[in-house]
PDB file of N, CA and C in Angstrom:
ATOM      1  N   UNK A   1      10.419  21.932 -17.938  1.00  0.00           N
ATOM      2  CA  UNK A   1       9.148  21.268 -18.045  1.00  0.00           C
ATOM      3  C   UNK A   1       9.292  19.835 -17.526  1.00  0.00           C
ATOM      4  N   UNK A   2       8.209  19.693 -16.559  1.00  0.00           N
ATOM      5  CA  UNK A   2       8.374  18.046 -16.093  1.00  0.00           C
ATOM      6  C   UNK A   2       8.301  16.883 -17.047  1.00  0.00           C
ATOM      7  N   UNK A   3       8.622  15.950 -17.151  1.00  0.00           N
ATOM      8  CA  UNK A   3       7.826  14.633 -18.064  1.00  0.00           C
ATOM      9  C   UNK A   3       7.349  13.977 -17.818  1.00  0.00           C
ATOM     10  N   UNK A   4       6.470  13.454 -18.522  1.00  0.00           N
ATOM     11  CA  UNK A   4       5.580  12.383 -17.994  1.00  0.00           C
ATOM     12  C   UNK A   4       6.444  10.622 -17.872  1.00  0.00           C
ATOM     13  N   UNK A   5       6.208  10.494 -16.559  1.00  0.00           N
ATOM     14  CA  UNK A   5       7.532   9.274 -15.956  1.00  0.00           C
ATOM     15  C   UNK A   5       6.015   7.894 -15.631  1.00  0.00           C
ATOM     16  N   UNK A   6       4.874   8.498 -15.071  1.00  0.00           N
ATOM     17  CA  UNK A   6       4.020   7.410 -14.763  1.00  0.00           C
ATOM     18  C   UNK A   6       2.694   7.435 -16.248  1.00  0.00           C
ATOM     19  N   UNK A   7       1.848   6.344 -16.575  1.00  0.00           N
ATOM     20  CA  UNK A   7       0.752   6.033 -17.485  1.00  0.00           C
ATOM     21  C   UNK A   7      -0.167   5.266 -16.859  1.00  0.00           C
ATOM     22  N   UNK A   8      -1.476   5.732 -16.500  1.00  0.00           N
ATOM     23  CA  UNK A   8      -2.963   5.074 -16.001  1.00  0.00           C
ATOM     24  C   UNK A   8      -2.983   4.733 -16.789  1.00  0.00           C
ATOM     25  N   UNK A   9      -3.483   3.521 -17.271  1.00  0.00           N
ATOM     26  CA  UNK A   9      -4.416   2.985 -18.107  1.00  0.00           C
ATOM     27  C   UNK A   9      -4.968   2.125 -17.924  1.00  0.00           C
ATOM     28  N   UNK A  10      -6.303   1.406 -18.763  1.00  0.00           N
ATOM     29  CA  UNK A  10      -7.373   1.026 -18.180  1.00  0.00           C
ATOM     30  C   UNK A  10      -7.387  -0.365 -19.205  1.00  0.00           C
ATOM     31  N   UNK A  11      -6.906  -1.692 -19.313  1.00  0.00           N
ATOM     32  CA  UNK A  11      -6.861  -2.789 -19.942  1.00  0.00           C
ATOM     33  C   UNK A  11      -7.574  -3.696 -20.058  1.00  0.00           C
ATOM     34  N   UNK A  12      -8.518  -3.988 -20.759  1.00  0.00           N
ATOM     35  CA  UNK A  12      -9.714  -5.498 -20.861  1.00  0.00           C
ATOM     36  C   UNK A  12      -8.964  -6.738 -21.078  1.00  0.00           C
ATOM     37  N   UNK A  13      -9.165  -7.433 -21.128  1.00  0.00           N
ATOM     38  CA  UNK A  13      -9.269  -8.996 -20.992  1.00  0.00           C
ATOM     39  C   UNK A  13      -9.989  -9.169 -21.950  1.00  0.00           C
ATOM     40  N   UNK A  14      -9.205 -10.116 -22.803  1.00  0.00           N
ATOM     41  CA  UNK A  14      -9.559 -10.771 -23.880  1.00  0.00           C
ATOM     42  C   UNK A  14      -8.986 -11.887 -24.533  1.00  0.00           C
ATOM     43  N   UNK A  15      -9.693 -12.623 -25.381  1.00  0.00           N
ATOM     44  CA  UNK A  15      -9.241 -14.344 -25.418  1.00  0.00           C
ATOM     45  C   UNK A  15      -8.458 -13.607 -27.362  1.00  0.00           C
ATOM     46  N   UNK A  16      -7.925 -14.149 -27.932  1.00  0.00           N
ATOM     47  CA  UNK A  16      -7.508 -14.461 -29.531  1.00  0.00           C
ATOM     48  C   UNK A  16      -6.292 -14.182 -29.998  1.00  0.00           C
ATOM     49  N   UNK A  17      -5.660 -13.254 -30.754  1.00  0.00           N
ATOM     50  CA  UNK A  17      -4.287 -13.643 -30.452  1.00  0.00           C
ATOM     51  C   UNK A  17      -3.608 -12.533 -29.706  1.00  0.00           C
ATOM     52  N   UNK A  18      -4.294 -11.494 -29.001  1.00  0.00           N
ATOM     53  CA  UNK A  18      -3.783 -10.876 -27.686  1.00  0.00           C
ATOM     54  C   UNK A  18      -4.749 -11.048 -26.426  1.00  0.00           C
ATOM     55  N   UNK A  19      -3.919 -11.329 -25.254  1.00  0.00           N
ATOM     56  CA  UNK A  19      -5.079 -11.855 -24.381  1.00  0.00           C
ATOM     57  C   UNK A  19      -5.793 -10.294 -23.433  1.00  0.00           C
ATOM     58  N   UNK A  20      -4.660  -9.033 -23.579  1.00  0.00           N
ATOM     59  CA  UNK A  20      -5.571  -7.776 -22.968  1.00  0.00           C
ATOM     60  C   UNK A  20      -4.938  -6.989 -24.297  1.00  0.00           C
ATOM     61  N   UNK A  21      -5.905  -5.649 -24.193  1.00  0.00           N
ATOM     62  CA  UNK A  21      -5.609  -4.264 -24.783  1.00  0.00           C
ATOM     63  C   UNK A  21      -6.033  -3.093 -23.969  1.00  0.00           C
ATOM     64  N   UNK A  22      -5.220  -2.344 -24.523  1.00  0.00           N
ATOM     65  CA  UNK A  22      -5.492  -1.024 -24.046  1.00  0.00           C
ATOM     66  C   UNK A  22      -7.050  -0.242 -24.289  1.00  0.00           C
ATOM     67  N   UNK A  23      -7.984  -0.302 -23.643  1.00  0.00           N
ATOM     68  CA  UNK A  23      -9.380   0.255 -24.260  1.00  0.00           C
ATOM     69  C   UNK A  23      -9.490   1.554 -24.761  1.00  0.00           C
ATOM     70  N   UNK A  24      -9.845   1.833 -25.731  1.00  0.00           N
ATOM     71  CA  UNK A  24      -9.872   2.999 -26.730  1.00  0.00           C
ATOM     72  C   UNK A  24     -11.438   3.047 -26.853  1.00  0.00           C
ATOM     73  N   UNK A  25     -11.501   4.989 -26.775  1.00  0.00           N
ATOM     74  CA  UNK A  25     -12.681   5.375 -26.826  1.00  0.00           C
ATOM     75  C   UNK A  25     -12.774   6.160 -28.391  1.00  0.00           C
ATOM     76  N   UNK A  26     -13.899   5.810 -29.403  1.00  0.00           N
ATOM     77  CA  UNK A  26     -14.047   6.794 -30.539  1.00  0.00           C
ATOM     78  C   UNK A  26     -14.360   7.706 -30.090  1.00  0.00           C
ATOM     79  N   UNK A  27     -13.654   8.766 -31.639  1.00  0.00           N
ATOM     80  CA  UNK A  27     -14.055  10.375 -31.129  1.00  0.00           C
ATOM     81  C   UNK A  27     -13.832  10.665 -32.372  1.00  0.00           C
ATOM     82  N   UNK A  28     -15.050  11.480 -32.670  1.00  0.00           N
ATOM     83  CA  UNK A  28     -14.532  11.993 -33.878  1.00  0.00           C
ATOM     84  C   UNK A  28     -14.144  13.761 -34.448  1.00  0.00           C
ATOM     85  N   UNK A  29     -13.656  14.119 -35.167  1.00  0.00           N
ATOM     86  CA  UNK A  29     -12.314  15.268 -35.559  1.00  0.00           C
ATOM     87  C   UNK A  29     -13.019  16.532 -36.112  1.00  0.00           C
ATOM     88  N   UNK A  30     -14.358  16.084 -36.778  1.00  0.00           N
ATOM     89  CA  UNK A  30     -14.826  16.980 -37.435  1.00  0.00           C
ATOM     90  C   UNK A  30     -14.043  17.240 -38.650  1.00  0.00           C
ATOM     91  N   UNK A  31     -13.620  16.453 -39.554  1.00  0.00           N
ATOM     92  CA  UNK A  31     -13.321  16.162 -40.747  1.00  0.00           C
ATOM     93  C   UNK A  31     -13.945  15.216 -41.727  1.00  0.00           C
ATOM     94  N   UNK A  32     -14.723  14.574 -40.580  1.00  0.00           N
ATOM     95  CA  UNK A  32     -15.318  13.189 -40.939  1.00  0.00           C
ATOM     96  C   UNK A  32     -14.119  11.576 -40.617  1.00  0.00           C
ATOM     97  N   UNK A  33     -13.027  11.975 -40.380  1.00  0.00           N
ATOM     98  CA  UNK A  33     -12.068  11.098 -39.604  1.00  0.00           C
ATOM     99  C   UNK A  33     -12.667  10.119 -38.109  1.00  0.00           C
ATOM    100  N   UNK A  34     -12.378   9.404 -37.821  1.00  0.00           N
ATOM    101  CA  UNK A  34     -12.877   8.770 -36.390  1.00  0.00           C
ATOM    102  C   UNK A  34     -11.538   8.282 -36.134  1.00  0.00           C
ATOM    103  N   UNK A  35     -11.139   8.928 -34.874  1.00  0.00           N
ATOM    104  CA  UNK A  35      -9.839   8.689 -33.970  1.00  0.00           C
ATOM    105  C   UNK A  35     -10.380   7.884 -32.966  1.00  0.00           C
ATOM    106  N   UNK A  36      -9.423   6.621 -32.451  1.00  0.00           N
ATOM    107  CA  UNK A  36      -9.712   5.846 -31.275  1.00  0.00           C
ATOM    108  C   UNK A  36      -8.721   6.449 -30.402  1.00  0.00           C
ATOM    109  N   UNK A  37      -8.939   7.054 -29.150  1.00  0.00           N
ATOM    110  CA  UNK A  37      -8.266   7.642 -28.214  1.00  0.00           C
ATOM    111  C   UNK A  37      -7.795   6.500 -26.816  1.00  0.00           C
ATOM    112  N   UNK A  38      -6.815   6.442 -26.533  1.00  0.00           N
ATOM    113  CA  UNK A  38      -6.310   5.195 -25.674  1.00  0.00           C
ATOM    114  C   UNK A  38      -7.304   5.916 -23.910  1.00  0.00           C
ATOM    115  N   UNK A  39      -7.808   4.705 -23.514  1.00  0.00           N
ATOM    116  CA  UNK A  39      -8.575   5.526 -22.262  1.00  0.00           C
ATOM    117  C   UNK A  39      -7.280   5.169 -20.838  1.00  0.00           C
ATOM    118  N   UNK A  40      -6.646   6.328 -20.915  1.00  0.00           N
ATOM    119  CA  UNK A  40      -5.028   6.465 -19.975  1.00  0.00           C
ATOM    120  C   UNK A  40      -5.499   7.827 -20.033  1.00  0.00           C
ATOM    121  N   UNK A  41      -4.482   8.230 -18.699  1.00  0.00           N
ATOM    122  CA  UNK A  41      -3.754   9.363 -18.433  1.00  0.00           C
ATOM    123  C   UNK A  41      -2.379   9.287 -17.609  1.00  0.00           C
ATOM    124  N   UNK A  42      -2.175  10.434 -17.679  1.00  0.00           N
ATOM    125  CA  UNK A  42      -0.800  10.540 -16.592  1.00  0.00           C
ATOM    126  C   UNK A  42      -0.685  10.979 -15.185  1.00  0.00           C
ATOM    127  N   UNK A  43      -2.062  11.457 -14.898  1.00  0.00           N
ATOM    128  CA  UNK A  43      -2.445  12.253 -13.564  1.00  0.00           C
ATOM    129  C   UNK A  43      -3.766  11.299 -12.604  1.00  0.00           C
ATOM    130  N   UNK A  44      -2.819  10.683 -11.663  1.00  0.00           N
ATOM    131  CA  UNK A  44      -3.719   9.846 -10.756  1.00  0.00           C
ATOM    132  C   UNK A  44      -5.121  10.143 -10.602  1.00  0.00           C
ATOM    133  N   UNK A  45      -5.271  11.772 -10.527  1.00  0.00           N
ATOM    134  CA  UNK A  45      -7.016  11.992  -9.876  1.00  0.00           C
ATOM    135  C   UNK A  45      -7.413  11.852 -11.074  1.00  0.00           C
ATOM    136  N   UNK A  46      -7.327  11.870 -11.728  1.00  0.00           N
ATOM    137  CA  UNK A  46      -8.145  11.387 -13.203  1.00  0.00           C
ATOM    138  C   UNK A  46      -9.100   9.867 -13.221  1.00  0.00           C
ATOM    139  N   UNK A  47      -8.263   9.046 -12.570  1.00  0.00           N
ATOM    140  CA  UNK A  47      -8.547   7.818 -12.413  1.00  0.00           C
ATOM    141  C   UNK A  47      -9.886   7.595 -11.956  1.00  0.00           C
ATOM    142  N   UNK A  48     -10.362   7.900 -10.708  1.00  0.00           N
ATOM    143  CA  UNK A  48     -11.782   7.637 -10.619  1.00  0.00           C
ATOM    144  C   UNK A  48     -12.587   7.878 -11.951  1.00  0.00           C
ATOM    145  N   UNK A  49     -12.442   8.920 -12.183  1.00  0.00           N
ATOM    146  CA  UNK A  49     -13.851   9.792 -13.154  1.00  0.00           C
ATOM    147  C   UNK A  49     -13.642   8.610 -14.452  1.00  0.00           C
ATOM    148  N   UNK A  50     -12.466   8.111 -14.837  1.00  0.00           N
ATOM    149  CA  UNK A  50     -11.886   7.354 -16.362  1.00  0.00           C
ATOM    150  C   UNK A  50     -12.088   6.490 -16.043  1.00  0.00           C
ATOM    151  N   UNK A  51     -12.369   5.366 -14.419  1.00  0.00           N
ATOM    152  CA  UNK A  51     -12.533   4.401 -13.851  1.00  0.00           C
ATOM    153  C   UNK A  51     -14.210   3.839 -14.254  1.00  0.00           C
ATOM    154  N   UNK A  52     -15.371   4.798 -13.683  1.00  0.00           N
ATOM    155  CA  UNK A  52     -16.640   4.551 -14.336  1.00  0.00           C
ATOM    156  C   UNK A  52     -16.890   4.257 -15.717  1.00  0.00           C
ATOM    157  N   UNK A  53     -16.257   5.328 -16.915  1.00  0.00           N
ATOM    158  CA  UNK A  53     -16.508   4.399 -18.186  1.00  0.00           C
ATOM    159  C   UNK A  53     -15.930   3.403 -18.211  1.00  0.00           C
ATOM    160  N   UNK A  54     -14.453   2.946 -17.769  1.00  0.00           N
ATOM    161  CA  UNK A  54     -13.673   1.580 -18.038  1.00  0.00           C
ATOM    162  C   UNK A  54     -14.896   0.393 -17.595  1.00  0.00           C
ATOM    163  N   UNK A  55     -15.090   0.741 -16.753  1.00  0.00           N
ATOM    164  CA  UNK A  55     -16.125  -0.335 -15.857  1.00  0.00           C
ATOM    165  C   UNK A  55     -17.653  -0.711 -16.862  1.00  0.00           C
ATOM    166  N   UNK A  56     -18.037   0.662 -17.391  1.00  0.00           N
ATOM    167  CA  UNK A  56     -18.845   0.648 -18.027  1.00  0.00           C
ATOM    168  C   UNK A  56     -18.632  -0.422 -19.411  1.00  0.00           C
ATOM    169  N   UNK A  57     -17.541  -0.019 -19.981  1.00  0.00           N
ATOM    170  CA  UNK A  57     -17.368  -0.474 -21.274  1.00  0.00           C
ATOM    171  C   UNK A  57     -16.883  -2.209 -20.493  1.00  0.00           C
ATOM    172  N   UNK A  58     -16.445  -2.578 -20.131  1.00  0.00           N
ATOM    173  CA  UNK A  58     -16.322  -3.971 -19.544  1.00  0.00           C
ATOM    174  C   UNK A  58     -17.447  -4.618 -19.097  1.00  0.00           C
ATOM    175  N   UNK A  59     -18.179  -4.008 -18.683  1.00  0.00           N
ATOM    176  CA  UNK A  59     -19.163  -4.269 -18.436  1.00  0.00           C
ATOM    177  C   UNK A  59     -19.974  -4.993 -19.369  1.00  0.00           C
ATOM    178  N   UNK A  60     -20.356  -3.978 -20.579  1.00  0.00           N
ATOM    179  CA  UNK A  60     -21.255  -3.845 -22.064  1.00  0.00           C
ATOM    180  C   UNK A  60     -20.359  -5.127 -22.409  1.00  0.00           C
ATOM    181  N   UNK A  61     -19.043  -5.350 -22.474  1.00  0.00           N
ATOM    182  CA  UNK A  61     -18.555  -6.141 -23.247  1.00  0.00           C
ATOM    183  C   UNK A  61     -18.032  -7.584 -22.599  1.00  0.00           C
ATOM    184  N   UNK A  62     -18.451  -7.774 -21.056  1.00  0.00           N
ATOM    185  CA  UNK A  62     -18.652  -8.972 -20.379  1.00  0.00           C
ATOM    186  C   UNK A  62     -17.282  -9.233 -20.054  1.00  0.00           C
ATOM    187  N   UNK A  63     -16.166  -8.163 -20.077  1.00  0.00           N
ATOM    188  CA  UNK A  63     -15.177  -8.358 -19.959  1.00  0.00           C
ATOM    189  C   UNK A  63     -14.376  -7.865 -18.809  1.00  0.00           C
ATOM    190  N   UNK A  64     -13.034  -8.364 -18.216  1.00  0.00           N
ATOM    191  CA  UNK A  64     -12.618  -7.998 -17.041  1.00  0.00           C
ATOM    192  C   UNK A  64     -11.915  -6.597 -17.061  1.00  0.00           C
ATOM    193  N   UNK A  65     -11.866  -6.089 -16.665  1.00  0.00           N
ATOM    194  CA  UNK A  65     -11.023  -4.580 -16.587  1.00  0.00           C
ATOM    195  C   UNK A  65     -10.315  -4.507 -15.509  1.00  0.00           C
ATOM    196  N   UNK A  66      -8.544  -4.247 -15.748  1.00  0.00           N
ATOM    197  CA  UNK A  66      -7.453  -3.839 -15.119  1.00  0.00           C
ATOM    198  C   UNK A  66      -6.940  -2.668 -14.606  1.00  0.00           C
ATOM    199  N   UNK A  67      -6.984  -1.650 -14.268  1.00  0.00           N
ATOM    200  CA  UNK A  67      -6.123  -0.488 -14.564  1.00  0.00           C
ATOM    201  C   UNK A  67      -5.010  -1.115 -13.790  1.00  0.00           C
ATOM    202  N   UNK A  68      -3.869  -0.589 -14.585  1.00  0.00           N
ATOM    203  CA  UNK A  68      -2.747  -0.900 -14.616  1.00  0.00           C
ATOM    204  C   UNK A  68      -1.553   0.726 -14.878  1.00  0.00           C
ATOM    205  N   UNK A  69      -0.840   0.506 -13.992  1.00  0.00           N
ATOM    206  CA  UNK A  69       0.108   1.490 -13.982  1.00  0.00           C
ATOM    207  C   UNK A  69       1.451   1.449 -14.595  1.00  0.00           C
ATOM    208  N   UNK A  70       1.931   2.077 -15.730  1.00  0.00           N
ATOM    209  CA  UNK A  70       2.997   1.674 -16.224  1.00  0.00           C
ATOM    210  C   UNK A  70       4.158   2.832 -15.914  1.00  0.00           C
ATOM    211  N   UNK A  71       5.172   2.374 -15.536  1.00  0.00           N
ATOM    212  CA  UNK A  71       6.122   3.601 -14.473  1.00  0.00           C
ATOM    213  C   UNK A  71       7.551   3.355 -15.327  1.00  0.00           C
ATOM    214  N   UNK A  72       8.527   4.406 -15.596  1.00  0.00           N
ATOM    215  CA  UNK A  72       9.417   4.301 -16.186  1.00  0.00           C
ATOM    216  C   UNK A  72       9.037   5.158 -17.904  1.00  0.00           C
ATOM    217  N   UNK A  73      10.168   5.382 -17.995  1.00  0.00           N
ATOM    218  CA  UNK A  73      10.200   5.928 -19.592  1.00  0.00           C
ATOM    219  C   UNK A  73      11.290   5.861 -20.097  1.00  0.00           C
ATOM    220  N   UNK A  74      11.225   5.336 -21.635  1.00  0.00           N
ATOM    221  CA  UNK A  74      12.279   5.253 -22.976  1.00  0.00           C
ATOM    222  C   UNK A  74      11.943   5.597 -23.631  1.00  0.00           C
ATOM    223  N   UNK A  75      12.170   7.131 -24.133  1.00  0.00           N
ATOM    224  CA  UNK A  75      11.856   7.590 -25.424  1.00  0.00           C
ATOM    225  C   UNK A  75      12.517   6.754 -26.657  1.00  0.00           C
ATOM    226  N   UNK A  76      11.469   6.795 -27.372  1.00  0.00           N
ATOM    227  CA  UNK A  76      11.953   5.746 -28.954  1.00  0.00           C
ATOM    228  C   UNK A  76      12.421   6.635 -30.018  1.00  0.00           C
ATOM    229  N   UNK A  77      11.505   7.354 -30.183  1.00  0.00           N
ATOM    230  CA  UNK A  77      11.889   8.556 -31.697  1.00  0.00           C
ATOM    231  C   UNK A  77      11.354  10.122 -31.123  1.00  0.00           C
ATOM    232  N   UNK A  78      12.007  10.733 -31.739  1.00  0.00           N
ATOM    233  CA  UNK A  78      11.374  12.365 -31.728  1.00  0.00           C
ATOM    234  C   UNK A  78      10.948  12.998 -32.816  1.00  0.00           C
ATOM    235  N   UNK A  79       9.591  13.639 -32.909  1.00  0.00           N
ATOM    236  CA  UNK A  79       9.811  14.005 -34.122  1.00  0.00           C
ATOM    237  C   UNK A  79       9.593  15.648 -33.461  1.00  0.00           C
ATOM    238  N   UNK A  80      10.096  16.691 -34.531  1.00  0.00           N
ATOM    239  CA  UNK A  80       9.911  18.026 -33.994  1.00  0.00           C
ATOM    240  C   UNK A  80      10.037  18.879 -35.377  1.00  0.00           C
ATOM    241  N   UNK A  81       8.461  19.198 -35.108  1.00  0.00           N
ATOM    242  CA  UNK A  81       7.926  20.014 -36.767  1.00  0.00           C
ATOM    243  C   UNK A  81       8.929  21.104 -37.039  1.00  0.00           C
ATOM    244  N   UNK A  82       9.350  21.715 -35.949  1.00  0.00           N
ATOM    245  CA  UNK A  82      10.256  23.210 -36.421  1.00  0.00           C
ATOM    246  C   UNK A  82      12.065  22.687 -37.476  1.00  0.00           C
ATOM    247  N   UNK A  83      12.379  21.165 -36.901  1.00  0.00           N
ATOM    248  CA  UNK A  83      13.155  20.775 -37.399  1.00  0.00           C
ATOM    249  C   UNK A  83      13.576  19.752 -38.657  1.00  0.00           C
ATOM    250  N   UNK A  84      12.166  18.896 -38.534  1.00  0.00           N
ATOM    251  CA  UNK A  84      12.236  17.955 -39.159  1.00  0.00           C
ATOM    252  C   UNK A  84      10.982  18.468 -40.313  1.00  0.00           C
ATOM    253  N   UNK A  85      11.518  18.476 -41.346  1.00  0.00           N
ATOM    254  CA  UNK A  85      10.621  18.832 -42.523  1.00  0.00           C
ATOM    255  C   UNK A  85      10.229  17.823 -43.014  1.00  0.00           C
ATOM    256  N   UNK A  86       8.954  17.815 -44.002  1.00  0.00           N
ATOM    257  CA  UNK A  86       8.090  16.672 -44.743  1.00  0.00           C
ATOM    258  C   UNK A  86       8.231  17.123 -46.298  1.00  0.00           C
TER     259      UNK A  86
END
């Protein structure tokens, strides 16, 4: 199985005590939970179509928008349900 080695993502501009973030879209689970989903992928053609909301939401929020490519990988931790019990 390949891994994922490159990350699209789509970064605003912002002033306080971080000056960008990663833009996150709500979604919610149907539990009644609300997950913020990071607006990235790993697959270039994705980019246009994820490009219009980024723009959008920068837009609404008067703010600059980056996409930015982050290349390289260091896995930190693993977790793996079949092994690691709770």
């Amino acid at each position: 199985m390949a891994k994922l080695e490159d990350l699209y993502s789509f970064v605003l501009e912002d002033t306080g005590p971080y000056d960008e973030y990663i833009i996150t879209v709500a979604a919610h689970n149907g539990r009644g939970e609300t997950l913020f989903l990071p607006l990235a992928t790993h697959d270039g053609e994705d980019v246009p179509r994820l490009s219009e909301l980024a723009q959008a939401i920068g837009k609404q929020q008067g703010k600059k928008v980056t996409l930015v490519k982050f290349t390289g990988r260091t896995d930190i931790s693993v977790f793996n349900p079949s092994v690691n019990r709770v």
